[in-house]
Protein backbone atom coordinates (compact mmCIF):
# COMPACT_ATOMS: atom_id res chain seq x y z
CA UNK A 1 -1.51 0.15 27.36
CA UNK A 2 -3.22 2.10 24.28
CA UNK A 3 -4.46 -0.18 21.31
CA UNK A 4 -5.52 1.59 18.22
CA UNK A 5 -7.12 0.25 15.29
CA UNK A 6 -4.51 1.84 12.51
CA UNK A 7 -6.38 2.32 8.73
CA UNK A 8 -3.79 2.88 6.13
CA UNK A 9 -5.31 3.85 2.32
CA UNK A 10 -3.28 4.03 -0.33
CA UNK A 11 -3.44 4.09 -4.07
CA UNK A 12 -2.50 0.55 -4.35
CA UNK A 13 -3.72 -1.66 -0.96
CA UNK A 14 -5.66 -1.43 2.24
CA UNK A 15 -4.86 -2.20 5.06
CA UNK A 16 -5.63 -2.21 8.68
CA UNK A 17 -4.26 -3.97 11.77
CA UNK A 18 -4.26 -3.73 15.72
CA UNK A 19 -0.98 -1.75 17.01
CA UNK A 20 -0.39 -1.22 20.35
CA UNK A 21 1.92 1.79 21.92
CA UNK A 22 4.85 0.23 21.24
CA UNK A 23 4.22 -0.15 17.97
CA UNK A 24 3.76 -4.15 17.91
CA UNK A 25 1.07 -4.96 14.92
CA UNK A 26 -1.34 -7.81 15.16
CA UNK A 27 -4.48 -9.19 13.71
CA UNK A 28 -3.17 -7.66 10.21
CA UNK A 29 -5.84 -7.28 7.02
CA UNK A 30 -4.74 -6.04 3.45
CA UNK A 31 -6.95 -6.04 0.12
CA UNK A 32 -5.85 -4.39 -2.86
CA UNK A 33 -7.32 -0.66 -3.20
CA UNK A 34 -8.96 -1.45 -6.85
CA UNK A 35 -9.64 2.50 -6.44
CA UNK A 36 -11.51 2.96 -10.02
CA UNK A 37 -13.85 0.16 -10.21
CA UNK A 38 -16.81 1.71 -8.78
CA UNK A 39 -17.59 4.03 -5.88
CA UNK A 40 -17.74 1.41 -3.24
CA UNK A 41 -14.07 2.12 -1.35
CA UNK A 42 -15.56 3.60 1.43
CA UNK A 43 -17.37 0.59 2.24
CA UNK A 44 -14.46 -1.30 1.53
CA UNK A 45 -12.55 0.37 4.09
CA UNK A 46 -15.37 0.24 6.48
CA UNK A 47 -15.99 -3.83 5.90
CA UNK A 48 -12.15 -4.63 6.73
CA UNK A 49 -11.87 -2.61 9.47
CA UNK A 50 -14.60 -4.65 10.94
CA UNK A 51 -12.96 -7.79 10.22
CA UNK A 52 -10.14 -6.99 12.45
CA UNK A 53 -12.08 -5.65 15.21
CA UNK A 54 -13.93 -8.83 14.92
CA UNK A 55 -11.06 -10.79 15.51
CA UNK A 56 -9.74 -9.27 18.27
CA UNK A 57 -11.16 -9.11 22.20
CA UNK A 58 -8.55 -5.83 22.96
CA UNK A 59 -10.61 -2.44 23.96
CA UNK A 60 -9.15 0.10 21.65
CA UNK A 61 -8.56 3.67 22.63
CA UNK A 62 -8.75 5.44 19.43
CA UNK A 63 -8.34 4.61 15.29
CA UNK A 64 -5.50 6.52 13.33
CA UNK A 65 -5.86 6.65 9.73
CA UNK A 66 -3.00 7.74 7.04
CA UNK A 67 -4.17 8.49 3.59
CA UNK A 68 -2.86 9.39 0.36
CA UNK A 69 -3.09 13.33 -0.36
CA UNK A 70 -3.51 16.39 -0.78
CA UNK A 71 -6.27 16.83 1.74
CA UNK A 72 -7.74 20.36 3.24
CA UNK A 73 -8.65 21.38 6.85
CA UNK A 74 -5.84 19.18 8.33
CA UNK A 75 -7.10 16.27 6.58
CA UNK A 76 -10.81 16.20 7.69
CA UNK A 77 -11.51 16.07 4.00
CA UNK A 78 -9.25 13.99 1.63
CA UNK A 79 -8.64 14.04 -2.04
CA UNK A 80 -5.94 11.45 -3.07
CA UNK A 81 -5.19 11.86 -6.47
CA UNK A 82 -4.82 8.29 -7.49
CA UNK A 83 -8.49 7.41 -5.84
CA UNK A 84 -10.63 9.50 -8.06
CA UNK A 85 -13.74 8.92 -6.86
CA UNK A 86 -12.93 11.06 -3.41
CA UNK A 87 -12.63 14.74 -3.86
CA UNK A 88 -13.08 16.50 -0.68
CA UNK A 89 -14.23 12.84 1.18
CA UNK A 90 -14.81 13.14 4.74
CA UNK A 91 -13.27 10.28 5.52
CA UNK A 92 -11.98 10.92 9.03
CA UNK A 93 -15.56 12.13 10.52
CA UNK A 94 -17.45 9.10 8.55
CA UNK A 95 -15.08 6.45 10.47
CA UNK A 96 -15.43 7.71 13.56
CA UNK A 97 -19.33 7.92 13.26
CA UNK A 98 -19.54 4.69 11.77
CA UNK A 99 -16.78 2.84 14.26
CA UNK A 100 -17.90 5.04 17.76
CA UNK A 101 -14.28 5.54 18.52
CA UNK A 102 -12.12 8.53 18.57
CA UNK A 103 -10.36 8.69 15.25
CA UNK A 104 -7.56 11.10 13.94
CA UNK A 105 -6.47 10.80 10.23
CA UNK A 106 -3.01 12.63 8.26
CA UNK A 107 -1.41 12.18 5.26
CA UNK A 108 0.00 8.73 4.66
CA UNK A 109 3.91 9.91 4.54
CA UNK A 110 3.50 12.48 6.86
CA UNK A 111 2.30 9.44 9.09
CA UNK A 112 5.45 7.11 7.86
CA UNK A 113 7.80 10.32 9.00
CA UNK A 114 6.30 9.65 12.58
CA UNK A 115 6.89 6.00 12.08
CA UNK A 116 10.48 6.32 11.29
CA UNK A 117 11.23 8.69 13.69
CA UNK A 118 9.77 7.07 16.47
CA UNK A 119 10.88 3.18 15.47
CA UNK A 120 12.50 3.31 12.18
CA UNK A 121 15.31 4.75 10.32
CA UNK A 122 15.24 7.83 11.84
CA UNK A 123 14.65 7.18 15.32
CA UNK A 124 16.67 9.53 17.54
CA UNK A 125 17.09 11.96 14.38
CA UNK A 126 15.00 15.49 14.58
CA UNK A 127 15.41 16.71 11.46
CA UNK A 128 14.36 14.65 8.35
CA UNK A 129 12.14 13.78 5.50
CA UNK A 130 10.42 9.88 4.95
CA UNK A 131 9.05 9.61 1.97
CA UNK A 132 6.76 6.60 0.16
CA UNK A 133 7.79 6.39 -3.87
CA UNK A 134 4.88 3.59 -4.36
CA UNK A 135 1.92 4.33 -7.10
CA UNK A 136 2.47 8.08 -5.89
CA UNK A 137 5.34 10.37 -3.89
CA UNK A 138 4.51 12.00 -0.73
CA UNK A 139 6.50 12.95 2.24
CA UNK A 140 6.46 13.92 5.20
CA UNK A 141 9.53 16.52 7.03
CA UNK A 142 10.23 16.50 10.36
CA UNK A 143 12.66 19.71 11.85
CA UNK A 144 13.42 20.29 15.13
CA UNK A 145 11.38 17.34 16.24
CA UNK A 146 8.01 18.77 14.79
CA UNK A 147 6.52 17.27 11.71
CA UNK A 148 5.87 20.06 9.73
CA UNK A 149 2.23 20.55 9.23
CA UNK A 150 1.54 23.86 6.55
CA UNK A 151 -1.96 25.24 5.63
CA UNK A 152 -4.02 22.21 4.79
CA UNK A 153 -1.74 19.52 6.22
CA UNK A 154 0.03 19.02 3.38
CA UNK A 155 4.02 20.22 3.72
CA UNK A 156 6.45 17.59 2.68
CA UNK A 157 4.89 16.97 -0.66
CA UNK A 158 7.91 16.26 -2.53
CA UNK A 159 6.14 14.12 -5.29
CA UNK A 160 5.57 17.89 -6.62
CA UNK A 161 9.10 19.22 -6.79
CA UNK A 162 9.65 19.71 -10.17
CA UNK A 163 12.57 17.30 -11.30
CA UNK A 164 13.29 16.91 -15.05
CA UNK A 165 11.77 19.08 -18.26
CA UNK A 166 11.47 15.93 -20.08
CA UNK A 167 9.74 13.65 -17.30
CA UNK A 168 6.10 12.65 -17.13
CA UNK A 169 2.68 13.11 -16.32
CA UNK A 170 1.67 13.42 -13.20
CA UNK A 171 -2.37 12.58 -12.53
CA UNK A 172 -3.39 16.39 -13.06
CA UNK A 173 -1.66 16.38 -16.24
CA UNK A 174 1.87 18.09 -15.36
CA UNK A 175 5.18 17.35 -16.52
CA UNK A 176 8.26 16.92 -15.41
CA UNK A 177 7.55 16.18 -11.32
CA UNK A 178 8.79 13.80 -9.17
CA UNK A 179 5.49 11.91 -8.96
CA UNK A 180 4.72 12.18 -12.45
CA UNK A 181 8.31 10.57 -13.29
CA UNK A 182 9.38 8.36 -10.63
CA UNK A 183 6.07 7.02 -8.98
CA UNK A 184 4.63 3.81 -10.00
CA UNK A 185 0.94 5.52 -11.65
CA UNK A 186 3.81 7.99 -13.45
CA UNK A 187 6.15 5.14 -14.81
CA UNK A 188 3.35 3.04 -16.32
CA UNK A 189 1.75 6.33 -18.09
CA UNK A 190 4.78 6.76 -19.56
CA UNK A 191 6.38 3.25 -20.37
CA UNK A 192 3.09 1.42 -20.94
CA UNK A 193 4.13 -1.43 -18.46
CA UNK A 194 4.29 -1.82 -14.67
CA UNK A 195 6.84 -0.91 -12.65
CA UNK A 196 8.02 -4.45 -11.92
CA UNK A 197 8.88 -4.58 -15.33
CA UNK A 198 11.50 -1.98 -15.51
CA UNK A 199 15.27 -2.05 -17.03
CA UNK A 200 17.93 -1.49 -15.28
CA UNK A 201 18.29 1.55 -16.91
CA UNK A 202 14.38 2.73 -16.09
CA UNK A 203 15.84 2.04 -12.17
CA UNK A 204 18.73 3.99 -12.39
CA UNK A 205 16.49 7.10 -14.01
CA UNK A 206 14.02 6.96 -11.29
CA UNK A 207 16.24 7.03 -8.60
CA UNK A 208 18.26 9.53 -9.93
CA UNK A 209 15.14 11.82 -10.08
CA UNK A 210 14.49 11.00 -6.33
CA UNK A 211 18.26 12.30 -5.65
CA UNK A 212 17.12 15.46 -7.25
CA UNK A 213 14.12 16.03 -4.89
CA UNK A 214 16.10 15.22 -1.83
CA UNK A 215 18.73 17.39 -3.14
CA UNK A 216 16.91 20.18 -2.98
CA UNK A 217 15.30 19.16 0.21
CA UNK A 218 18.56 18.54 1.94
CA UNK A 219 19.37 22.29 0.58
CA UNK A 220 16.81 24.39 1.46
CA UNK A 221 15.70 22.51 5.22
CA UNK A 222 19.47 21.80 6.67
CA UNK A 223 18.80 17.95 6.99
CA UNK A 224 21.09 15.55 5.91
CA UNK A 225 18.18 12.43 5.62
CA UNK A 226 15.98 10.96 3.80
CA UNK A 227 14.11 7.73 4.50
CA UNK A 228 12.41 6.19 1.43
CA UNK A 229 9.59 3.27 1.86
CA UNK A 230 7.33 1.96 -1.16
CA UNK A 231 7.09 -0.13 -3.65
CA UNK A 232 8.83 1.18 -5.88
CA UNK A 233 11.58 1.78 -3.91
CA UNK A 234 11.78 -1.60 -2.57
CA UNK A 235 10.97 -3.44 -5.56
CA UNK A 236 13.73 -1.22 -7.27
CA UNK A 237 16.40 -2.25 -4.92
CA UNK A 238 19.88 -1.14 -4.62
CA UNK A 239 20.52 0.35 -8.05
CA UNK A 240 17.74 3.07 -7.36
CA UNK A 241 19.09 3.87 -3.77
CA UNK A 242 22.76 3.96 -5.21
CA UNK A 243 21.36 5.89 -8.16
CA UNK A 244 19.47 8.28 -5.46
CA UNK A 245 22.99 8.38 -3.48
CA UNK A 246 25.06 9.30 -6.09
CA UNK A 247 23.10 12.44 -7.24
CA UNK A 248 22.50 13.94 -3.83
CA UNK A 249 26.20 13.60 -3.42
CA UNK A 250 26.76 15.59 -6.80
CA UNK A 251 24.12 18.41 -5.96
CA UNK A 252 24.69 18.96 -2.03
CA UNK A 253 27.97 20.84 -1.93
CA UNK A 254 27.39 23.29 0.28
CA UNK A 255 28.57 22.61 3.57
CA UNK A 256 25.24 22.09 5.79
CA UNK A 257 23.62 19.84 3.51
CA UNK A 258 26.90 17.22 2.77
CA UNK A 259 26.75 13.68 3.92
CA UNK A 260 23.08 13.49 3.21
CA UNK A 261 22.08 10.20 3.37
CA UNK A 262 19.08 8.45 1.55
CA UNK A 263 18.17 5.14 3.14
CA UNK A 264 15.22 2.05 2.91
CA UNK A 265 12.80 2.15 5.79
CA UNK A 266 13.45 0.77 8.67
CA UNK A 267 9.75 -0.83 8.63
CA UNK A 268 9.57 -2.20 5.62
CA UNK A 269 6.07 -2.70 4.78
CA UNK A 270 4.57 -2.15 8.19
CA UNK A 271 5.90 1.65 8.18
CA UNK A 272 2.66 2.37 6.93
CA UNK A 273 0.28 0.88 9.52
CA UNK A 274 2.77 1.83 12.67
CA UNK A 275 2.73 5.20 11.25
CA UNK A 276 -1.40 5.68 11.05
CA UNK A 277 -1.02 4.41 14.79
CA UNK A 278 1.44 7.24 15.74
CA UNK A 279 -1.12 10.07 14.31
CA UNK A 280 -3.88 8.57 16.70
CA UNK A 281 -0.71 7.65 19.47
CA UNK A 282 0.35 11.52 19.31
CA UNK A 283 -3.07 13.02 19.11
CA UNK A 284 -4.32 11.17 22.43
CA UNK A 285 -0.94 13.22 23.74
CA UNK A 286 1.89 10.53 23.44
CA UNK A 287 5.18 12.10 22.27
CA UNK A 288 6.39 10.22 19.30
CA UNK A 289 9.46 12.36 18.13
CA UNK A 290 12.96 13.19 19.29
CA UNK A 291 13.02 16.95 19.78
CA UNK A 292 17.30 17.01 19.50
CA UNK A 293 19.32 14.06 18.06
CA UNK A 294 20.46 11.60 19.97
CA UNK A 295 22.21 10.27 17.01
C-alpha cells in the first residue's frame, strides 16, 4: 500500500500528515502559516515536514503538496496571494530536492475537488466544483470525471468571479469579487474585525455572494454541485449555507442547472490533507475520480 507524506499550505495553517491510499491520515502536524512575519515559510514547511517523517517508520512512495494560488507551469512555481513573500516560488522542485522523494504539488482546492470526489461529498458525482471560502476562495471543477486543469493550472478560480459592485478588496486591490467579499483576508479589510466576529447579518451577505458564484458556475458548466470546505464556511454555519441555497435557487432557472445543491465537505478539516495526497495518489497513476455518476 502507497503512503505519501501530504503538505497542505494555506494562507492561514500548515499542515502535513501521513495518508495512506485509502485516504486514512496519521501522524498529523499543523502550525499556523504566520505568512508575513519574515521570509522564513519555506523553512517552516521544510522543519514540519520533518517532524512527521520523524515520527513515523512507514517507507513513503511519494509527497503531494496543495497550495494556495494562482501558480504558473502547472504549479511548479507558486504565487499565493495571501503569502506575499512567494512570487513565482519553486516550491514543488525545492521539496523534492530537499526531502529525496518524488513530489507532485496543485492548487489547494483543485486538490480538495479530488478529495471530495474520491471520499467526500461528491464521491460517485463527475461533474462538480469544491471550493475552500477560508482566508481566500479557490476551487477546483471537476466535468466528466476530469478535474479541469487550464493554462497554468489554475481553472476553477471562482474567488475571481465578479459578485457584487459594492463588495471589497480583494489582495490585488479589486472590487467587488468573490474573494475580495466573502473570504476571510476580504471580510476583515473591509469590517476591521475577524471573521469570527461577524453578525448574523455579515453571514447571511457572504453566503449570499457565494450563491452568486455557484450560480453562475452551475450555469455556464451543467453541474448541479457545489461542495464548500473552510473556515469561513464552517465557522459561518447554517445561515451562510441556507443563505448560499437560497440564491442559487433564485438565479438557476434554466432547466440544466435546477436543483443545484451547495453542501459542507464531507472531510471537514482533513479535506485538505487527503486532497494533497490524491495529487501525489493520481500522479503515481491511481484513478481518484468517477468518470460517470454513480449517484
Amino acid at each position: 500500500m502507497h503512503h505519501i507524506l501530504a503538505i497542505d499550505i494555506g494562507g492561514t495553517k500548515l499542515a502535513v500528515a501521513i495518508v495512506d491510499e485509502e485516504g486514512r491520515i496519521r501522524d498529523r502536524k499543523q502550525i499556523p502559516t504566520h505568512a508575513d512575519t519574515d521570509d522564513s515559510l519555506y523553512e517552516r514547511v521544510l522543519d514540519l515536514s520533518n517532524q512527521c517523517l520523524a515520527t513515523s517508520s512507514i517507507d513513503l512512495a511519494a509527497i503531494g503538496i496543495g497550495c494556495g494560488g494562482p501558480g504558473r507551469q502547472s504549479y511548479e512555481l507558486v504565487s499565493p496571494l495571501n503569502i506575499s513573500n512567494w512570487r513565482d516560488f519553486p516550491l514543488r522542485k525545492k521539496i523534492e530536492n530537499d526531502l529525496s522523494l518524488p513530489t507532485f504539488i496543485d492548487n489547494d482546492a483543485k486538490a480538495l475537488a479530488l478529495a471530495e470526489g474520491w471520499l467526500g461529498a461528491a464521491q460517485g458525482c463527475s461533474n462538480y466544483i469544491a471550493m475552500v471560502v477560508s482566508t481566500g476562495i479557490g476551487g477546483g471543477i471537476v466535468l466528466n470525471g476530469k478535474l479541469l486543469e487550464g493554462t497554468d493550472g489554475n481553472a476553477g478560480h471562482i474567488g475571481h468571479i465578479f459578485v457584487e459592485p459594492e463588495g471589497g478588496l480583494d489582495a490585488n486591490g479589486v472590487s467587488g469579487l468573490l474573494e475580495g467579499s466573502a473570504s476571510g483576508s476580504g471580510l476583515e479589510r473591509k469590517y476591521g474585525f475577524a471573521p469570527s466576529e461577524a453578525s448574523d447579518e455579515i453571514r447571511i451577505q457572504t453566503g449570499t455572494y457565494v450563491g452568486r458564484a455557484v450560480a453562475s458556475i452551475a450555469n455556464l458548466l451543467d453541474l448541479q454541485l457545489a461542495v464548500v470546505a473552510g473556515s469561513v464556511a464552517f465557522g459561518f454555519g447554517d445561515i451562510f449555507f441556507e443563505a448560499a441555497q437560497n440564491t442559487i435557487n433564485d438565479l438557476t432557472k434554466i432547466q440544466h442547472s435546477q436543483q443545484t445543491e451547495i453542501v459542507p465537505s464531507g472531510l471537514g478539516d482533513e479535506g485538505s490533507l487527503i486532497g494533497a495526497a490524491a495529487v501525489a495518489l493520481q500522479g503515481l497513476g491511481k484513478e481518484i475520480l468517477s468518470k460517470t455518476d454513480e449517484i
